[in-house]
N, C-alpha and C. Protein backbone atom coordinates (compact mmCIF):
# COMPACT_ATOMS: atom_id res chain seq x y z
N UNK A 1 -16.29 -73.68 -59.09
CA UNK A 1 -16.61 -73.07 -60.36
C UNK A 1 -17.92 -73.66 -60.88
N UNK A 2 -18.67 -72.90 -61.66
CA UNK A 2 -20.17 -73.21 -62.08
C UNK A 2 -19.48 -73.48 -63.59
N UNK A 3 -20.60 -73.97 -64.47
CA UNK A 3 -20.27 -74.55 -65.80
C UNK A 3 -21.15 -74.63 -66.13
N UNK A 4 -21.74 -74.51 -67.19
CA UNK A 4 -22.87 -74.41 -68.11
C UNK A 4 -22.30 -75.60 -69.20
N UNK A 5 -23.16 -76.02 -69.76
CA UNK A 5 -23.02 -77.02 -70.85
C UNK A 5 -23.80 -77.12 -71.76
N UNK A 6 -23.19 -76.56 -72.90
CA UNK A 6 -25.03 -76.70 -74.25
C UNK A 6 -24.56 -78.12 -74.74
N UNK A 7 -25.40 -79.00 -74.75
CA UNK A 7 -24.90 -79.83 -76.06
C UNK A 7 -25.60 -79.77 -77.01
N UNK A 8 -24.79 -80.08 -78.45
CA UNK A 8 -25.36 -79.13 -79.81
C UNK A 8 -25.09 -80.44 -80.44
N UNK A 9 -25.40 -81.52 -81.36
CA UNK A 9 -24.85 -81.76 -82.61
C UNK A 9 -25.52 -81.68 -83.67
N UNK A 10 -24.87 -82.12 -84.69
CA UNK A 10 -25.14 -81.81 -85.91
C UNK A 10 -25.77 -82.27 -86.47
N UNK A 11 -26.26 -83.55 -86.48
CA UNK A 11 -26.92 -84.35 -87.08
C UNK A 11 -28.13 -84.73 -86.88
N UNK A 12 -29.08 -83.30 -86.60
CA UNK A 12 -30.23 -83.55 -86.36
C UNK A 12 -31.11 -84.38 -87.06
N UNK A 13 -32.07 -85.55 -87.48
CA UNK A 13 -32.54 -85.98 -88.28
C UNK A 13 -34.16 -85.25 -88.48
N UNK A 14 -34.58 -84.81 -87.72
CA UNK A 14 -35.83 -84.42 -87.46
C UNK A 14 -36.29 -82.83 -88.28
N UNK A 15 -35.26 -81.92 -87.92
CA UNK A 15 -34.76 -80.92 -88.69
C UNK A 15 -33.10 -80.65 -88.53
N UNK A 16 -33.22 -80.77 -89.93
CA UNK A 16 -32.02 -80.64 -90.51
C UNK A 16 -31.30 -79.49 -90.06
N UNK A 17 -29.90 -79.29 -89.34
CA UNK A 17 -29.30 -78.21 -88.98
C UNK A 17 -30.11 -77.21 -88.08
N UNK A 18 -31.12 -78.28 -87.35
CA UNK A 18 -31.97 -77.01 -86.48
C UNK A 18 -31.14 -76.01 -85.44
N UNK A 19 -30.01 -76.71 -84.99
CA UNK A 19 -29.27 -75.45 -83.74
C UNK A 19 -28.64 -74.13 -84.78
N UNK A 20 -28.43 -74.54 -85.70
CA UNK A 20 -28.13 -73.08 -86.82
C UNK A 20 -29.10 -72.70 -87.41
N UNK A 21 -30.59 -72.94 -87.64
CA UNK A 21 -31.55 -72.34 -88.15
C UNK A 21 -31.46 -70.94 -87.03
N UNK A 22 -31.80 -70.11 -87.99
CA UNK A 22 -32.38 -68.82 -87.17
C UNK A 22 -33.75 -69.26 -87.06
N UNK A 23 -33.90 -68.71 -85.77
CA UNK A 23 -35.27 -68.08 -85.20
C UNK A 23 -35.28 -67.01 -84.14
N UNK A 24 -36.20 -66.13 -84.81
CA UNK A 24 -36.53 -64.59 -83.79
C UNK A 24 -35.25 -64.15 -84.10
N UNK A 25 -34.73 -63.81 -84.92
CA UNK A 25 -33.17 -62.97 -85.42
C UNK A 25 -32.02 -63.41 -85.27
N UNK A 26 -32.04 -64.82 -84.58
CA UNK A 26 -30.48 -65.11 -84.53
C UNK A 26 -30.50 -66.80 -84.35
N UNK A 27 -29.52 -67.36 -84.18
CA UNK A 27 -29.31 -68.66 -84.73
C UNK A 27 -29.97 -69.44 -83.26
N UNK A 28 -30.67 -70.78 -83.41
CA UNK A 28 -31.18 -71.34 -82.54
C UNK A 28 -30.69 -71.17 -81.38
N UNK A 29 -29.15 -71.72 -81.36
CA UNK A 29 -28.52 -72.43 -79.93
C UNK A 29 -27.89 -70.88 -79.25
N UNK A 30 -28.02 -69.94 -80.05
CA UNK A 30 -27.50 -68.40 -79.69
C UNK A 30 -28.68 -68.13 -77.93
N UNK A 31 -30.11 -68.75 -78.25
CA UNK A 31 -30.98 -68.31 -77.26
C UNK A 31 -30.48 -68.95 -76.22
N UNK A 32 -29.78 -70.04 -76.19
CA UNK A 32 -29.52 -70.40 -74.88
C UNK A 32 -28.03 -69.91 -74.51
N UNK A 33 -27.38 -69.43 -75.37
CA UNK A 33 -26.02 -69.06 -74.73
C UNK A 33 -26.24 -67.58 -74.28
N UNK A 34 -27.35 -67.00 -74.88
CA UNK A 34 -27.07 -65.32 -74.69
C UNK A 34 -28.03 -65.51 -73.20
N UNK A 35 -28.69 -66.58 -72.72
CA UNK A 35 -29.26 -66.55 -71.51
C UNK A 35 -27.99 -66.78 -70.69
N UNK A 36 -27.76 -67.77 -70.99
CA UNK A 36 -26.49 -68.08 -69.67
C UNK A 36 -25.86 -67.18 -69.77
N UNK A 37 -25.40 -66.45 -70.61
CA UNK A 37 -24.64 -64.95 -70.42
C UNK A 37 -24.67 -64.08 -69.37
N UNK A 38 -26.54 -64.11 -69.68
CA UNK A 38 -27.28 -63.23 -69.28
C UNK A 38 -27.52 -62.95 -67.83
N UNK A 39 -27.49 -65.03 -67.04
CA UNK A 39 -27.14 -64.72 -65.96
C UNK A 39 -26.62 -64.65 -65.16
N UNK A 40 -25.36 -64.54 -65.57
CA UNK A 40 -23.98 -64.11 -64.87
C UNK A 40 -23.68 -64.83 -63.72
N UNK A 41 -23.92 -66.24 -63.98
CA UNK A 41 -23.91 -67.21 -62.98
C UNK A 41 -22.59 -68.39 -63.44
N UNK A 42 -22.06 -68.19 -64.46
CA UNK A 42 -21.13 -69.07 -65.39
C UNK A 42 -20.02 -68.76 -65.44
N UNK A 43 -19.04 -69.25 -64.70
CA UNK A 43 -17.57 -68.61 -65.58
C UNK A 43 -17.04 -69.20 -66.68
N UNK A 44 -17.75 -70.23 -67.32
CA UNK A 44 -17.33 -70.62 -68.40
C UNK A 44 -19.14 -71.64 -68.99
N UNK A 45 -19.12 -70.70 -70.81
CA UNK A 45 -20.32 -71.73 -70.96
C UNK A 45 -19.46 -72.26 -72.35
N UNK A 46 -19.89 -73.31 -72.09
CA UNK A 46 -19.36 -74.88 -73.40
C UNK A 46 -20.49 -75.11 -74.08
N UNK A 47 -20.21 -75.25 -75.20
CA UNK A 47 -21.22 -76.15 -76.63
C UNK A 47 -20.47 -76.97 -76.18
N UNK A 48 -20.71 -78.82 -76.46
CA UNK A 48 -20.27 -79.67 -76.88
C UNK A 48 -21.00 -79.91 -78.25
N UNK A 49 -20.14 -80.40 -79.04
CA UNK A 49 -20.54 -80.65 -80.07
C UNK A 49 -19.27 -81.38 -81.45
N UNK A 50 -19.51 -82.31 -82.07
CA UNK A 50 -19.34 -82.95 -83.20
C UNK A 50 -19.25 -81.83 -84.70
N UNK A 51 -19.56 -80.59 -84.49
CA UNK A 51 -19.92 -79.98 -85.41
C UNK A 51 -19.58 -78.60 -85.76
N UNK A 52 -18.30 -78.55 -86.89
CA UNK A 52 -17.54 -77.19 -86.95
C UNK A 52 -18.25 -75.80 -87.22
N UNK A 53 -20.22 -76.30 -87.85
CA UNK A 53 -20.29 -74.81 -88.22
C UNK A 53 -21.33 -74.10 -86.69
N UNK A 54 -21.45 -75.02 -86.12
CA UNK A 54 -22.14 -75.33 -84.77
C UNK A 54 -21.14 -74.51 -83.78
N UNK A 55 -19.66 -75.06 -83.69
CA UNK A 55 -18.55 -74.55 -82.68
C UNK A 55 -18.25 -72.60 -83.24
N UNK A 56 -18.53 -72.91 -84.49
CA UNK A 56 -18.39 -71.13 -85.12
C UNK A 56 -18.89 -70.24 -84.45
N UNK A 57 -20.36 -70.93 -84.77
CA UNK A 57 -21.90 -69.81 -84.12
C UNK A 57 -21.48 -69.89 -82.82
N UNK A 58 -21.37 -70.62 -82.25
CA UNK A 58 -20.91 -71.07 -80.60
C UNK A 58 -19.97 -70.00 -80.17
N UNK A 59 -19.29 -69.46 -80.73
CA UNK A 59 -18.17 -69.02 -80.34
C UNK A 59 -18.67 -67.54 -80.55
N UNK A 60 -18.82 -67.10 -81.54
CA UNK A 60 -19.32 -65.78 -82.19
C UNK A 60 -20.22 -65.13 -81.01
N UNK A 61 -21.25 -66.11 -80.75
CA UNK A 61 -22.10 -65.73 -79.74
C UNK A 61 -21.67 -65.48 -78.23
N UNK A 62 -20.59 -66.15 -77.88
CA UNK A 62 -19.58 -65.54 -76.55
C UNK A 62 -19.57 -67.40 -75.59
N UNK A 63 -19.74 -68.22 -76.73
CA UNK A 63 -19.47 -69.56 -75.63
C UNK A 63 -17.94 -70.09 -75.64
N UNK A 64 -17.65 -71.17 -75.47
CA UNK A 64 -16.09 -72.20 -75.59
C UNK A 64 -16.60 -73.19 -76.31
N UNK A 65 -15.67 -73.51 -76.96
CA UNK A 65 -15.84 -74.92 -77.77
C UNK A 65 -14.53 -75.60 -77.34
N UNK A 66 -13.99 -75.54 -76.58
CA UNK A 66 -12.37 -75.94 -75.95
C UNK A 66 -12.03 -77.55 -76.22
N UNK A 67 -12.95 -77.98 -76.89
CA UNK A 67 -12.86 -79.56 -77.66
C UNK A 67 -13.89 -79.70 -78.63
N UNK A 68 -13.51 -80.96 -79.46
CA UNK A 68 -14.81 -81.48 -79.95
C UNK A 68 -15.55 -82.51 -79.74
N UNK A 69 -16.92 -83.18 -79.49
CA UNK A 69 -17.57 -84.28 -79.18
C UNK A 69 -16.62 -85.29 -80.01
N UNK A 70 -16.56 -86.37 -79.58
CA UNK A 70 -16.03 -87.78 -80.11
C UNK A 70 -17.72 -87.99 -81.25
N UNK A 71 -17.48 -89.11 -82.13
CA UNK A 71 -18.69 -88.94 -83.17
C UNK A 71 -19.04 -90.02 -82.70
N UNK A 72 -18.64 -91.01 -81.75
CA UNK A 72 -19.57 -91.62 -80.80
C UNK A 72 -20.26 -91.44 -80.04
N UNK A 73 -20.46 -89.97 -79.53
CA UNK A 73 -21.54 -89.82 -78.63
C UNK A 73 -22.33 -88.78 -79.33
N UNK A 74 -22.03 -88.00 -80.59
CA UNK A 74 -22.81 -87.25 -81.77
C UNK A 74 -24.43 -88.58 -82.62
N UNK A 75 -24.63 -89.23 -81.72
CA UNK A 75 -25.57 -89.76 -82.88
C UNK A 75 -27.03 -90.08 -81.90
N UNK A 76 -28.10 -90.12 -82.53
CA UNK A 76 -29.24 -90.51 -82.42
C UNK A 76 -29.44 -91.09 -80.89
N UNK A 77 -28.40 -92.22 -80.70
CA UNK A 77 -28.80 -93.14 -79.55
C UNK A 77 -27.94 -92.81 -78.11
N UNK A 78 -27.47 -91.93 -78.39
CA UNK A 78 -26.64 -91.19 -77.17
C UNK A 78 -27.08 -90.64 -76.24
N UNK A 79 -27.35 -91.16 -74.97
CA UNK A 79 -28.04 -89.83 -73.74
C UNK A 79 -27.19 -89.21 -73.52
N UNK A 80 -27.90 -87.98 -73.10
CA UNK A 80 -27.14 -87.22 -72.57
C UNK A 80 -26.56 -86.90 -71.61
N UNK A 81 -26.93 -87.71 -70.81
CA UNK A 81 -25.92 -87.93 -69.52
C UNK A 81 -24.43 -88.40 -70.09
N UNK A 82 -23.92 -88.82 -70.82
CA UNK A 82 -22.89 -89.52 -71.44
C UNK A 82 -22.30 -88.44 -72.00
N UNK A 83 -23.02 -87.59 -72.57
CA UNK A 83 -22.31 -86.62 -73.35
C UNK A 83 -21.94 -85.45 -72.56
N UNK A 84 -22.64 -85.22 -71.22
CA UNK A 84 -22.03 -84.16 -70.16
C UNK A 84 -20.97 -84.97 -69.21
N UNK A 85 -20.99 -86.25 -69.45
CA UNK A 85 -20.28 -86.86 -68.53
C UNK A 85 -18.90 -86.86 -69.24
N UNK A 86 -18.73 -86.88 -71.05
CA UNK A 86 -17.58 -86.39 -71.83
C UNK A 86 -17.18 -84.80 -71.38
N UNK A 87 -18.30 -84.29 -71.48
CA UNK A 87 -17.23 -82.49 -71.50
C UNK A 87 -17.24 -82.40 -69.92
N UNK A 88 -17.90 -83.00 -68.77
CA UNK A 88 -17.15 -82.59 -67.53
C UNK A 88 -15.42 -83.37 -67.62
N UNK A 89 -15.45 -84.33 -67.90
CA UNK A 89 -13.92 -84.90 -68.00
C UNK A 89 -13.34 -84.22 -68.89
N UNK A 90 -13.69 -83.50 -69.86
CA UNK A 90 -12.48 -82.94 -70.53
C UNK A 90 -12.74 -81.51 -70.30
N UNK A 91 -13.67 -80.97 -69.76
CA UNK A 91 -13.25 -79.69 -69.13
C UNK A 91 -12.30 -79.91 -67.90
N UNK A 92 -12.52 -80.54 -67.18
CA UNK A 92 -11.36 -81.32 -65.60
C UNK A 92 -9.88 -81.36 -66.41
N UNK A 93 -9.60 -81.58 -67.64
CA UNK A 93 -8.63 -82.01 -68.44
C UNK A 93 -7.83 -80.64 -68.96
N UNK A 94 -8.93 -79.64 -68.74
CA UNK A 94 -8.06 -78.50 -68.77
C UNK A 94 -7.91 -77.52 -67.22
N UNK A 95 -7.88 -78.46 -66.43
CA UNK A 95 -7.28 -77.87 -65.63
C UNK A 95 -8.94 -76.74 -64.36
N UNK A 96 -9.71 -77.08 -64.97
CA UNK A 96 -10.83 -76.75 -64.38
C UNK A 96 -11.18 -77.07 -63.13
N UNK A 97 -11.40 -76.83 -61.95
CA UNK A 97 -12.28 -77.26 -60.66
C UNK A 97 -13.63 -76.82 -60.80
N UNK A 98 -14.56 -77.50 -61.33
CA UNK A 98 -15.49 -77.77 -60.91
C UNK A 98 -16.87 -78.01 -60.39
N UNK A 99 -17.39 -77.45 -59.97
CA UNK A 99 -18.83 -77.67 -58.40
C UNK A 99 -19.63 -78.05 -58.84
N UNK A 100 -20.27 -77.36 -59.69
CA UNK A 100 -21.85 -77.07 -60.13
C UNK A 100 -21.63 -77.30 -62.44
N UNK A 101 -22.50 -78.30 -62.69
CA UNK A 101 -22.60 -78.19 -63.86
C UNK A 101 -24.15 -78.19 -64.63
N UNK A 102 -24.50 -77.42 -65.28
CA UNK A 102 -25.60 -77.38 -65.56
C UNK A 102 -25.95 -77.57 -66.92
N UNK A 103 -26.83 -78.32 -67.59
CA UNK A 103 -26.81 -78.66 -68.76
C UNK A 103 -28.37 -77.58 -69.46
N UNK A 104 -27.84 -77.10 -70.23
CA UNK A 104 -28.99 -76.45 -70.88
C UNK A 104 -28.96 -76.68 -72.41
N UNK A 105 -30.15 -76.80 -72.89
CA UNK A 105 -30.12 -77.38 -74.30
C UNK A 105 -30.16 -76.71 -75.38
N UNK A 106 -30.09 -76.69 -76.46
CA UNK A 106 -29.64 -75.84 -77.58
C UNK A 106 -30.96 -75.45 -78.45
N UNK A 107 -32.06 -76.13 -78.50
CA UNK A 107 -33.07 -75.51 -78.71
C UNK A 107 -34.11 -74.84 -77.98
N UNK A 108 -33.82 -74.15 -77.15
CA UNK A 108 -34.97 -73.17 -76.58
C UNK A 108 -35.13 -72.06 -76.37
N UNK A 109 -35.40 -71.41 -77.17
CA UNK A 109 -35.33 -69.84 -78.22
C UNK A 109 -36.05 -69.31 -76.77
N UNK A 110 -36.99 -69.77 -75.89
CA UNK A 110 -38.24 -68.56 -74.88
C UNK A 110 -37.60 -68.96 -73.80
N UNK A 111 -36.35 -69.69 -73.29
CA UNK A 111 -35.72 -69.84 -72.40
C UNK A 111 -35.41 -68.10 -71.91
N UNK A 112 -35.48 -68.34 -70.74
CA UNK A 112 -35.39 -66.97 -69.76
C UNK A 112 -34.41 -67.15 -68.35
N UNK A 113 -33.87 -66.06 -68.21
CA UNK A 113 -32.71 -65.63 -67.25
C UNK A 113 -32.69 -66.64 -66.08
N UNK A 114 -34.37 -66.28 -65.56
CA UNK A 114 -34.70 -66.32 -64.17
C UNK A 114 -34.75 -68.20 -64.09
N UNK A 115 -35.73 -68.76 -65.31
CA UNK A 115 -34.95 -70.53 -65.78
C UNK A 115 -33.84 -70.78 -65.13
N UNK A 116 -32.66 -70.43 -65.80
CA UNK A 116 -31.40 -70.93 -65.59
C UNK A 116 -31.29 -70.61 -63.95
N UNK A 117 -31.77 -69.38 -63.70
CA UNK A 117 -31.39 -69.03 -61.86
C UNK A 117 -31.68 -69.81 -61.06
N UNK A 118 -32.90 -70.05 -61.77
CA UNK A 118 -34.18 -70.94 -60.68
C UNK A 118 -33.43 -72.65 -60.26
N UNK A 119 -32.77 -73.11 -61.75
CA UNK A 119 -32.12 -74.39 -62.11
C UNK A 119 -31.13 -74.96 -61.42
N UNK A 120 -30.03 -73.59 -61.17
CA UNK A 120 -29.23 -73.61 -60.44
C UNK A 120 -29.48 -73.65 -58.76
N UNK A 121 -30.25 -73.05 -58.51
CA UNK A 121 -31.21 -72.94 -57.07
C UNK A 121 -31.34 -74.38 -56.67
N UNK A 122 -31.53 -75.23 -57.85
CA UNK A 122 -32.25 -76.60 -57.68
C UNK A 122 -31.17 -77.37 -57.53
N UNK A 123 -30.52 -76.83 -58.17
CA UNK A 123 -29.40 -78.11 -58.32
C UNK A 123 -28.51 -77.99 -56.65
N UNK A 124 -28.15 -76.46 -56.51
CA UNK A 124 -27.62 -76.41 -55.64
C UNK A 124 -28.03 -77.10 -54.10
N UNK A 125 -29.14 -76.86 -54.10
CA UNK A 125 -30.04 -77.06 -52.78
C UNK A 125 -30.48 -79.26 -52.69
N UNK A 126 -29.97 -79.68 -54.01
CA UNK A 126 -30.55 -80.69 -54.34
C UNK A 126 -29.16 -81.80 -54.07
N UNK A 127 -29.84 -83.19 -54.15
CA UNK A 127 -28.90 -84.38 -54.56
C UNK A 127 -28.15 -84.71 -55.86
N UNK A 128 -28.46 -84.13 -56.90
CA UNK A 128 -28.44 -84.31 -58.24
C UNK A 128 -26.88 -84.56 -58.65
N UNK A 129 -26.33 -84.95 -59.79
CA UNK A 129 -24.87 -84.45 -59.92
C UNK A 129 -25.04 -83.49 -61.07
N UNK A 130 -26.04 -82.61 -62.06
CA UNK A 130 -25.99 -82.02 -62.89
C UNK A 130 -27.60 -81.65 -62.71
């Protein structure tokens, strides 16, 4: 199974609530879920996230929120390797197998189809674990 992974939180300090700001007609983190949608390469795409109005939009837009981030890995000093390394174990926790996980990020409104295709190409063909 392939897996997509946005991680979203809330507590942006830089701009405030930037993954729910709209831009170009719809809410930030919407551009990267309506891509992975888009390329029909996902049987399941996840927000992780610390953040209920974050998991809303998340959902509305056609992702899973099937948990919430712990608010230890929601802050400033958190890589993100840590925080995909939380939602691959608790996606595994529901019963999930697996293969391929790909992390795409919640702000990138000009993100495009052929991106994510290309990503997966890489990962697949590559050493990487994500």
């Amino acid at each position: 199974m392939k897996i997509a992974i946005i991680p979203a939180r809330g507590g942006s300090k830089r701009i405030p609530h930037k993954n729910t700001r709209e831009f170009a007609g719809k809410p930030m983190i919407a551009h990267a879920i309506t891509a992975a949608i888009q390329s029909g390469l996902f049987e399941h795409i996840v927000v992780t996230t610390d953040d209920e109005e974050i998991s809303s939009i998340a959902r509305e837009w056609g992702a899973e929120t099937p948990f919430a981030r712990p608010e230890k890995l929601a802050d400033d000093h958190t890589p993100t390797g840590l925080v995909i390394a939380h939602a691959i174990t608790a996606c595994k926790a529901l019963g999930w197998n697996i293969d391929y996980v790909c992390c795409i990020y919640p702000g990138v409104p000009f993100i495009q189809v052929n991106d994510i295709k290309c990503a997966l190409e890489l990962l697949q063909t590559s050493r990487v674990d994500y």
